[in-house]
N, C-alpha and C. Protein backbone atom coordinates (compact mmCIF):
# COMPACT_ATOMS: atom_id res chain seq x y z
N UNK A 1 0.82 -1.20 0.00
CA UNK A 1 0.00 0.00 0.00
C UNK A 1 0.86 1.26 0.00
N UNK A 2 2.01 1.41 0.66
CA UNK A 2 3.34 2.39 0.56
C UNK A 2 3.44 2.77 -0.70
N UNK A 3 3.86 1.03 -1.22
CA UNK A 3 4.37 1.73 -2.34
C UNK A 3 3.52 2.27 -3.67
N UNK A 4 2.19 2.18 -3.38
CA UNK A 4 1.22 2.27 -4.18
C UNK A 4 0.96 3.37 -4.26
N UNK A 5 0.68 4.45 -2.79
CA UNK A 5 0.82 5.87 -3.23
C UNK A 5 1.72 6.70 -3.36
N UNK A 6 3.03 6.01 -3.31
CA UNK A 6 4.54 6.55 -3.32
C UNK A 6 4.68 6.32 -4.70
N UNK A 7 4.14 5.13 -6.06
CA UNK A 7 4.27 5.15 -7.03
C UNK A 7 3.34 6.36 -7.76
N UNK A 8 1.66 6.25 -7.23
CA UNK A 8 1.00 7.12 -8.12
C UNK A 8 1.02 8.63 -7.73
N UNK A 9 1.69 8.63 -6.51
CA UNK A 9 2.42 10.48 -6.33
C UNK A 9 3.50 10.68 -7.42
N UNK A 10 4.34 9.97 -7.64
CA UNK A 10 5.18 9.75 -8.58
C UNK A 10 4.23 10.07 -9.79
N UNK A 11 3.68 9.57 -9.98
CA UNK A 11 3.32 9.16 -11.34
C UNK A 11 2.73 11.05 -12.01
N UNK A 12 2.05 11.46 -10.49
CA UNK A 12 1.12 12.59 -10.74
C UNK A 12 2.83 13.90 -10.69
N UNK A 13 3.77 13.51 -10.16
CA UNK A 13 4.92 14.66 -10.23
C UNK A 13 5.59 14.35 -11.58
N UNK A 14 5.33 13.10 -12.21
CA UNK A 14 6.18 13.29 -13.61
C UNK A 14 5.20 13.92 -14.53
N UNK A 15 4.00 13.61 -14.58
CA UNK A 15 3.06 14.68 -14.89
C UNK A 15 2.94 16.57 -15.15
N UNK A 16 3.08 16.51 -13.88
CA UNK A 16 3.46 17.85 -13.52
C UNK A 16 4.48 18.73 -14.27
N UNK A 17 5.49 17.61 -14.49
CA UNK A 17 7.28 17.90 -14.61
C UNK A 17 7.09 18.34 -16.28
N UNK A 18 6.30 17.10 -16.93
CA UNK A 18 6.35 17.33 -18.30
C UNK A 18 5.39 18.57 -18.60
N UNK A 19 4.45 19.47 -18.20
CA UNK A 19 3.74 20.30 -18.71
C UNK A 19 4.79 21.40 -18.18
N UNK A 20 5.84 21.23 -17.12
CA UNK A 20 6.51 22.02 -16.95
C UNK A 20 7.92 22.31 -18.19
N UNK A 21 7.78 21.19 -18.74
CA UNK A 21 9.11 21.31 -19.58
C UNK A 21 8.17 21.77 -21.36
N UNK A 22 7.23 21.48 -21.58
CA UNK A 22 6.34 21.80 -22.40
C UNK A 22 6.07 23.28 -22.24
N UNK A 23 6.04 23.91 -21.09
CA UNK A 23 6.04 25.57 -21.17
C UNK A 23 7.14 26.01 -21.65
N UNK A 24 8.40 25.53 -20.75
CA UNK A 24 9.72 25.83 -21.15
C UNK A 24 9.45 25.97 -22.88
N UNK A 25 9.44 24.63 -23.39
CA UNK A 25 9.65 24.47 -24.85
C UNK A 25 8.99 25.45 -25.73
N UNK A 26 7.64 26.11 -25.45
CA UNK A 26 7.13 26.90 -25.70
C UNK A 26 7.73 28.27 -25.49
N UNK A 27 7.76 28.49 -24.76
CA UNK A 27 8.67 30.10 -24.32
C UNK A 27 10.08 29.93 -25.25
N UNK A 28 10.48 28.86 -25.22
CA UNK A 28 12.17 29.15 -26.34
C UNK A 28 11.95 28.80 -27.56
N UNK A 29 10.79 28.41 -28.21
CA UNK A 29 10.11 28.03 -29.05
C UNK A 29 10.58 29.05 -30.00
N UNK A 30 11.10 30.34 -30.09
CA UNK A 30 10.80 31.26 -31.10
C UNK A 30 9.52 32.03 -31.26
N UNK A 31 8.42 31.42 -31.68
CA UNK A 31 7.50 31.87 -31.69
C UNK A 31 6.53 32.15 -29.80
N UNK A 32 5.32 32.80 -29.93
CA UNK A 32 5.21 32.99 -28.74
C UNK A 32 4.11 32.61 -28.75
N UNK A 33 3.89 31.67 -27.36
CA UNK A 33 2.44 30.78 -26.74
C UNK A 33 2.13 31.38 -25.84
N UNK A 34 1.86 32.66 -25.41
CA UNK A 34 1.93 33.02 -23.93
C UNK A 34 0.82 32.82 -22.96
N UNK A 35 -0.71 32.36 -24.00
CA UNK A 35 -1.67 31.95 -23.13
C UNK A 35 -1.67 30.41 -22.75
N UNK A 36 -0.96 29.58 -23.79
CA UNK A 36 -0.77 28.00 -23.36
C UNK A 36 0.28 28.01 -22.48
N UNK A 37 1.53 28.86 -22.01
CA UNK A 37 2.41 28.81 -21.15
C UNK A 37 1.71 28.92 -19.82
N UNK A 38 0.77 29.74 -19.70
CA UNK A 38 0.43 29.94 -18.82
C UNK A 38 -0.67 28.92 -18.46
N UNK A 39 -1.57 28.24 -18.94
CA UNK A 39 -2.61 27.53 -18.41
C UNK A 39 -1.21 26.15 -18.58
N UNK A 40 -0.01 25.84 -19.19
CA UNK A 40 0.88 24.57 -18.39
C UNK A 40 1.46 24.80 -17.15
N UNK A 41 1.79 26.23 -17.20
CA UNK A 41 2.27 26.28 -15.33
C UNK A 41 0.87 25.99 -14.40
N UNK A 42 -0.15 26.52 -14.73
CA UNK A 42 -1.20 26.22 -14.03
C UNK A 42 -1.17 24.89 -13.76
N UNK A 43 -0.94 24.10 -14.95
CA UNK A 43 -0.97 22.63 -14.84
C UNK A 43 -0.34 22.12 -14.39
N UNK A 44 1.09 22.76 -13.85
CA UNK A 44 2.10 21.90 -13.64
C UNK A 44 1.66 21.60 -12.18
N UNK A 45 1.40 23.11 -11.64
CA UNK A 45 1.44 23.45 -9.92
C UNK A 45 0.49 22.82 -9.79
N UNK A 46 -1.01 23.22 -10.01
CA UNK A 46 -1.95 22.05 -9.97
C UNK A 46 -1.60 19.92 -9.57
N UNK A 47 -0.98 19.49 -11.05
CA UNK A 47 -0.73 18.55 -10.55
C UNK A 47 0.87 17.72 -9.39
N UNK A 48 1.61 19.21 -9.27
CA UNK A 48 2.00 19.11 -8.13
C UNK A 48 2.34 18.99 -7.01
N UNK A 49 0.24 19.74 -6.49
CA UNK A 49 -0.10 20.47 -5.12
C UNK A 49 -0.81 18.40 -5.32
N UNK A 50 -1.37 17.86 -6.09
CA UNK A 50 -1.92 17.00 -6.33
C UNK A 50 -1.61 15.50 -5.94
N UNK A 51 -0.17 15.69 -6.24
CA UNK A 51 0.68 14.69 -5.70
C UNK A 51 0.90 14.75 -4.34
N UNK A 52 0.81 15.87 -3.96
CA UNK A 52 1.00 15.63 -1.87
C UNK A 52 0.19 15.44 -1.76
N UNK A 53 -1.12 15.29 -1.72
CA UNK A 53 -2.07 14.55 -1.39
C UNK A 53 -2.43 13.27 -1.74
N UNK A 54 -1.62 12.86 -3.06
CA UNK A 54 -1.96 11.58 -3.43
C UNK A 54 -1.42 10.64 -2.35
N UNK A 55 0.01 11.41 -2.08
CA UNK A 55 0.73 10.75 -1.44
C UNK A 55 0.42 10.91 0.59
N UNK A 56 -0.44 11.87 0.41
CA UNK A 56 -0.91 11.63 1.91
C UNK A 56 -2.38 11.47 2.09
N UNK A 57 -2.89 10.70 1.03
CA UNK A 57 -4.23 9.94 1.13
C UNK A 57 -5.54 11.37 1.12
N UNK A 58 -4.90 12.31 1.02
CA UNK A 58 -6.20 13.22 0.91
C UNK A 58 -6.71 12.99 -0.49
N UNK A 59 -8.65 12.79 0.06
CA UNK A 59 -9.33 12.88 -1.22
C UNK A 59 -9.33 14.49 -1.48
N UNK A 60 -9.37 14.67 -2.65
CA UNK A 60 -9.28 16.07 -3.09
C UNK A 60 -10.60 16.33 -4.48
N UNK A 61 -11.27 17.27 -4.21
CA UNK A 61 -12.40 17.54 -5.22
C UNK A 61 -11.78 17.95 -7.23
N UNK A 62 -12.48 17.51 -7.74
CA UNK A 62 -12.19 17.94 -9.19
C UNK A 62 -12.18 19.46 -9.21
N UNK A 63 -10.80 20.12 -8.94
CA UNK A 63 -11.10 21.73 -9.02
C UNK A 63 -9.96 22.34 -9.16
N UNK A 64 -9.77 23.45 -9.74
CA UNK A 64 -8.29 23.74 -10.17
C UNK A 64 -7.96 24.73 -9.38
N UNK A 65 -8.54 25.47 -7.86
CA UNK A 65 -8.62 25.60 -7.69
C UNK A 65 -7.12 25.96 -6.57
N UNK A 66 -5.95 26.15 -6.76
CA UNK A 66 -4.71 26.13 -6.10
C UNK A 66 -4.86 26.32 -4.59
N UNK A 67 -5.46 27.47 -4.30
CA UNK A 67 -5.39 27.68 -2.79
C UNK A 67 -6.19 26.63 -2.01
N UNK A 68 -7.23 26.19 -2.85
CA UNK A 68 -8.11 25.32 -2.32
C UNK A 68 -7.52 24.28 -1.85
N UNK A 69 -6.77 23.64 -3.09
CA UNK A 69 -6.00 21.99 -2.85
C UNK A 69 -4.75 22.52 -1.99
N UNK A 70 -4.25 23.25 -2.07
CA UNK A 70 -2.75 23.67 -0.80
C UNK A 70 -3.40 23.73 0.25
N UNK A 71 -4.77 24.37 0.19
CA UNK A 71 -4.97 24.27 1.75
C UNK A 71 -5.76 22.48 2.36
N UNK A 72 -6.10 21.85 1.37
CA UNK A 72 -6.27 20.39 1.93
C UNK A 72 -5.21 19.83 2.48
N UNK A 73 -3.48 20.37 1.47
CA UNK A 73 -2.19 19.58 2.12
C UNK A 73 -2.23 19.21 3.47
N UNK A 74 -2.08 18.53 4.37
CA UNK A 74 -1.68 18.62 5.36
C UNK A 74 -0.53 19.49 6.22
N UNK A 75 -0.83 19.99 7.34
CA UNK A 75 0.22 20.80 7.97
C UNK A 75 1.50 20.07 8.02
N UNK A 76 2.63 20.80 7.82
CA UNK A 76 4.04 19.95 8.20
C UNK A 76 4.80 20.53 6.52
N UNK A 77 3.35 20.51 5.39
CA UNK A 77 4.54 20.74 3.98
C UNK A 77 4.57 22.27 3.72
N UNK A 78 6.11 22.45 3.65
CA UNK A 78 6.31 23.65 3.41
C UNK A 78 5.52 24.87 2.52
N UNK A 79 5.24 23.67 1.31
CA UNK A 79 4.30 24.54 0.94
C UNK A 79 2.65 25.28 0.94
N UNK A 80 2.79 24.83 2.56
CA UNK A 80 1.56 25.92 2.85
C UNK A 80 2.17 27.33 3.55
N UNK A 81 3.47 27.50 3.83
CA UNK A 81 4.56 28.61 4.42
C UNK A 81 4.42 29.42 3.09
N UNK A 82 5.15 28.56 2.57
CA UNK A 82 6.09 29.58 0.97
C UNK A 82 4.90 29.80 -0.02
N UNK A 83 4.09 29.34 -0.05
CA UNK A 83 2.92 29.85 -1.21
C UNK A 83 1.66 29.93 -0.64
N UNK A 84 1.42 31.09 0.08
CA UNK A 84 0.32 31.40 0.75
C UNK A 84 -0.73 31.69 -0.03
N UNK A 85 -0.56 32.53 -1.35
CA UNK A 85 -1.17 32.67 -2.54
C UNK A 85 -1.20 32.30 -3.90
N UNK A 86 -1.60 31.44 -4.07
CA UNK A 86 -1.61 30.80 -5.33
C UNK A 86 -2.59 31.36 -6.62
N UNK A 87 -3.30 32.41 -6.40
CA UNK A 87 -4.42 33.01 -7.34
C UNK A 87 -4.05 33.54 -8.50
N UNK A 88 -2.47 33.58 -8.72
CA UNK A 88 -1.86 34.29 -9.89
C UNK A 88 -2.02 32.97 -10.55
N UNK A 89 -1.80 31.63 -10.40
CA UNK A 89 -1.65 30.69 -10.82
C UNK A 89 -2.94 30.02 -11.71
N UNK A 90 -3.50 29.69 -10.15
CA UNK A 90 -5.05 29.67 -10.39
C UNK A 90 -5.49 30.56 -11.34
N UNK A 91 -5.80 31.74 -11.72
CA UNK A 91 -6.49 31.79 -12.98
C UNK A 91 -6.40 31.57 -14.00
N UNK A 92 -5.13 31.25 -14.45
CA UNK A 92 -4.97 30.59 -15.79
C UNK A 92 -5.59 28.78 -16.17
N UNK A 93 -5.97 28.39 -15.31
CA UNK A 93 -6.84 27.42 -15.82
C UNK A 93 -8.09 27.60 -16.44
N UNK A 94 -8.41 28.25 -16.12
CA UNK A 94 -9.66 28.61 -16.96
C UNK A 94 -9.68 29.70 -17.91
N UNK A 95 -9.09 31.17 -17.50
CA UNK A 95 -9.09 32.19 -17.68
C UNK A 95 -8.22 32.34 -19.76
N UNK A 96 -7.61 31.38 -19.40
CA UNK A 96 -6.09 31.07 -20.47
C UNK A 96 -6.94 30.28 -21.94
N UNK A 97 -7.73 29.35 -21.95
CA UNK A 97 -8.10 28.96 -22.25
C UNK A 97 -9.89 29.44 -23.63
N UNK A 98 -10.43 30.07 -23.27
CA UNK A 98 -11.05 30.84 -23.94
C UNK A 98 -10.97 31.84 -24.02
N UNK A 99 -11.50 33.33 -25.20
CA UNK A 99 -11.52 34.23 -25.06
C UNK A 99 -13.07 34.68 -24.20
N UNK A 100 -11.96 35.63 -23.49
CA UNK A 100 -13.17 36.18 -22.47
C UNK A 100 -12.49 37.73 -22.53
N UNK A 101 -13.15 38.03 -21.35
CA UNK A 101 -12.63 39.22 -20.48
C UNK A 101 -11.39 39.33 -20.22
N UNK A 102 -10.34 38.85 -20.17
CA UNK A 102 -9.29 39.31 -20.16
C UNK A 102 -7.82 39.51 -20.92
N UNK A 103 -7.34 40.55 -20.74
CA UNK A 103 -6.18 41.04 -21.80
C UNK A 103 -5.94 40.39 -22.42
N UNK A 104 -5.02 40.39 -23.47
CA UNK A 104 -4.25 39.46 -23.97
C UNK A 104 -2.61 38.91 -22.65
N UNK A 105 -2.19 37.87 -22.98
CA UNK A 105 -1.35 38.17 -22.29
C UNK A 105 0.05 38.34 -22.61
N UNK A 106 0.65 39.51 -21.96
CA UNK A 106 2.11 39.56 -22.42
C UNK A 106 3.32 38.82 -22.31
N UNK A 107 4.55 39.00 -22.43
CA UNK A 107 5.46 37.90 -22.78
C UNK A 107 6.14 38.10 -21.27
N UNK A 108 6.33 39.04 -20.26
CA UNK A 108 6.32 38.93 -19.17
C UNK A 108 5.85 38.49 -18.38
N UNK A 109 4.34 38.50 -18.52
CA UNK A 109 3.38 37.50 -17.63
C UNK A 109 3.68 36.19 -17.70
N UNK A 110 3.43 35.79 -18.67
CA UNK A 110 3.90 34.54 -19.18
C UNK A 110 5.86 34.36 -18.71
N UNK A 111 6.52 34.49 -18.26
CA UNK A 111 7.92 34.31 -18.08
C UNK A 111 7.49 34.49 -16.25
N UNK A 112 6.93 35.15 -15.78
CA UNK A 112 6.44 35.54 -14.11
C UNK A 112 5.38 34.32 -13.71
N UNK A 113 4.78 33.78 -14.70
CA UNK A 113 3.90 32.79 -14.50
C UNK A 113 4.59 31.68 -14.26
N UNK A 114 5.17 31.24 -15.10
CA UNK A 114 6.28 30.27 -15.44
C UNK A 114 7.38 29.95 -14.17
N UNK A 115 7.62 31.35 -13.68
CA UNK A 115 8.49 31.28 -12.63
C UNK A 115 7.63 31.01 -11.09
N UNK A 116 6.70 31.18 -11.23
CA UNK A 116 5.75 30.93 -9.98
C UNK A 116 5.39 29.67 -9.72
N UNK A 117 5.50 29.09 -10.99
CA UNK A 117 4.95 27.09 -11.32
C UNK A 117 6.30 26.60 -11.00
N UNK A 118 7.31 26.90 -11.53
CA UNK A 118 8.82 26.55 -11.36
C UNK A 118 9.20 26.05 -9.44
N UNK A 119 8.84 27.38 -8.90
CA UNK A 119 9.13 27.49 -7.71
C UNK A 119 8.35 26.65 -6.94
N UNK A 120 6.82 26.47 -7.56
CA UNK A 120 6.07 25.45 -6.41
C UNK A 120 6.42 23.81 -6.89
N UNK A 121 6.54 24.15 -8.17
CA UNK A 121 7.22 22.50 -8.34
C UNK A 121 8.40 22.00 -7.82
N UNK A 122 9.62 22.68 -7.19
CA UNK A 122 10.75 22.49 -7.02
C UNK A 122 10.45 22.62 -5.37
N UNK A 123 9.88 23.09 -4.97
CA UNK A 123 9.69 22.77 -3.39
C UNK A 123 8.84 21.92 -3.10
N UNK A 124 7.72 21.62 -4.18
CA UNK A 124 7.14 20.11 -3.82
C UNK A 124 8.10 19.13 -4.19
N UNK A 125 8.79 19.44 -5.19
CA UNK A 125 8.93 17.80 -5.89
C UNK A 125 10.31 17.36 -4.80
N UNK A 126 11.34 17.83 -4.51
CA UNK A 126 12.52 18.13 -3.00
C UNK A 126 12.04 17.41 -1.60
N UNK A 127 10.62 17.83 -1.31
CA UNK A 127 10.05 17.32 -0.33
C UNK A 127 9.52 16.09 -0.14
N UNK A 128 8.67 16.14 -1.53
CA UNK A 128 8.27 15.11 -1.61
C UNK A 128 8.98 13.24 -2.16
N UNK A 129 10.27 13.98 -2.68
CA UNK A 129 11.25 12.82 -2.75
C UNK A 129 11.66 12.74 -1.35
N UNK A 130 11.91 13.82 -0.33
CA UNK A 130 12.91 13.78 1.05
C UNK A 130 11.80 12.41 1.56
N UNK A 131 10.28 13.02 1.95
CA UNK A 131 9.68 11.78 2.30
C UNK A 131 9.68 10.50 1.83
N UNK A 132 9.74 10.58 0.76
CA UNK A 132 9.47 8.98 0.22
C UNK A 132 10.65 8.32 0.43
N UNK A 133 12.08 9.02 0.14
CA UNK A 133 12.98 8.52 0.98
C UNK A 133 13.25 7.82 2.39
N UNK A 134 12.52 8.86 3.30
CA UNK A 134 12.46 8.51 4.56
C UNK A 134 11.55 7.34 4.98
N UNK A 135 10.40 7.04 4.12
CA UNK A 135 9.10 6.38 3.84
C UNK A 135 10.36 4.31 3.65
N UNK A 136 11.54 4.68 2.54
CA UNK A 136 12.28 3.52 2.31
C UNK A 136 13.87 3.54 2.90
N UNK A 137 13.87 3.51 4.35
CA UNK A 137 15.29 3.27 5.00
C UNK A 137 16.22 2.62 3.93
């Protein structure tokens, strides 16, 4: 049973990893994606915040909702300290995706977005190997 949610946390951080390297590819791409960059960082952090819970048995609702699922994490992971606000993130799941109401987005946003997904993936994904480590003496 360990290793079952220690594999499909895994499974949900390589996930994560690849929509993170798929923004990358996009941003050096030459040409510019700046609304798909932004709804993959969404994606990345999303299935990030996703994996600590996989891996600590929280059921979690269908919702993209960042602050929502960080705040299901359990107390103890850093990242309820270091990312108190996740709403820059959070709107690009939806927001990114059709035309609506908002701007276009610029090539800064998109590079600030990017760096906000970067940072929550690299302090989940650190942690969440430290445990699973500790999880196999």
């Amino acid at each position: 049973r360990l290793f079952m949610k220690q594999d499909e946390a895994k499974r949900w951080i390589n996930y994560s990893e690849t929509d993170l390297h798929a923004a990358h590819a996009l941003l050096d791409s030459g040409e510019f994606f700046p609304r798909q960059i932004c709804f993959l960082a969404q994606q990345c952090g999303e299935k990030a915040i996703k994996a600590i819970l996989v891996f600590e048995e929280v059921n979690f609702p269908k919702n993209h909702d960042l602050d929502r699922l960080r705040d299901l994490v359990p107390e103890g992971w850093k990242v309820k300290e270091q990312f108190p606000d996740l709403a820059e993130l959070t709107i690009w799941a939806i927001e990114s995706r059709y035309p609506g109401h908002t701007p276009d987005v610029v090539e800064y946003e998109a590079r600030e977005t990017l760096l906000l997904a970067e940072a929550l993936f690299d302090t989940i994904t650190a942690e969440l190997e430290e445990r699973i480590q500790q999880n196999n003496p």
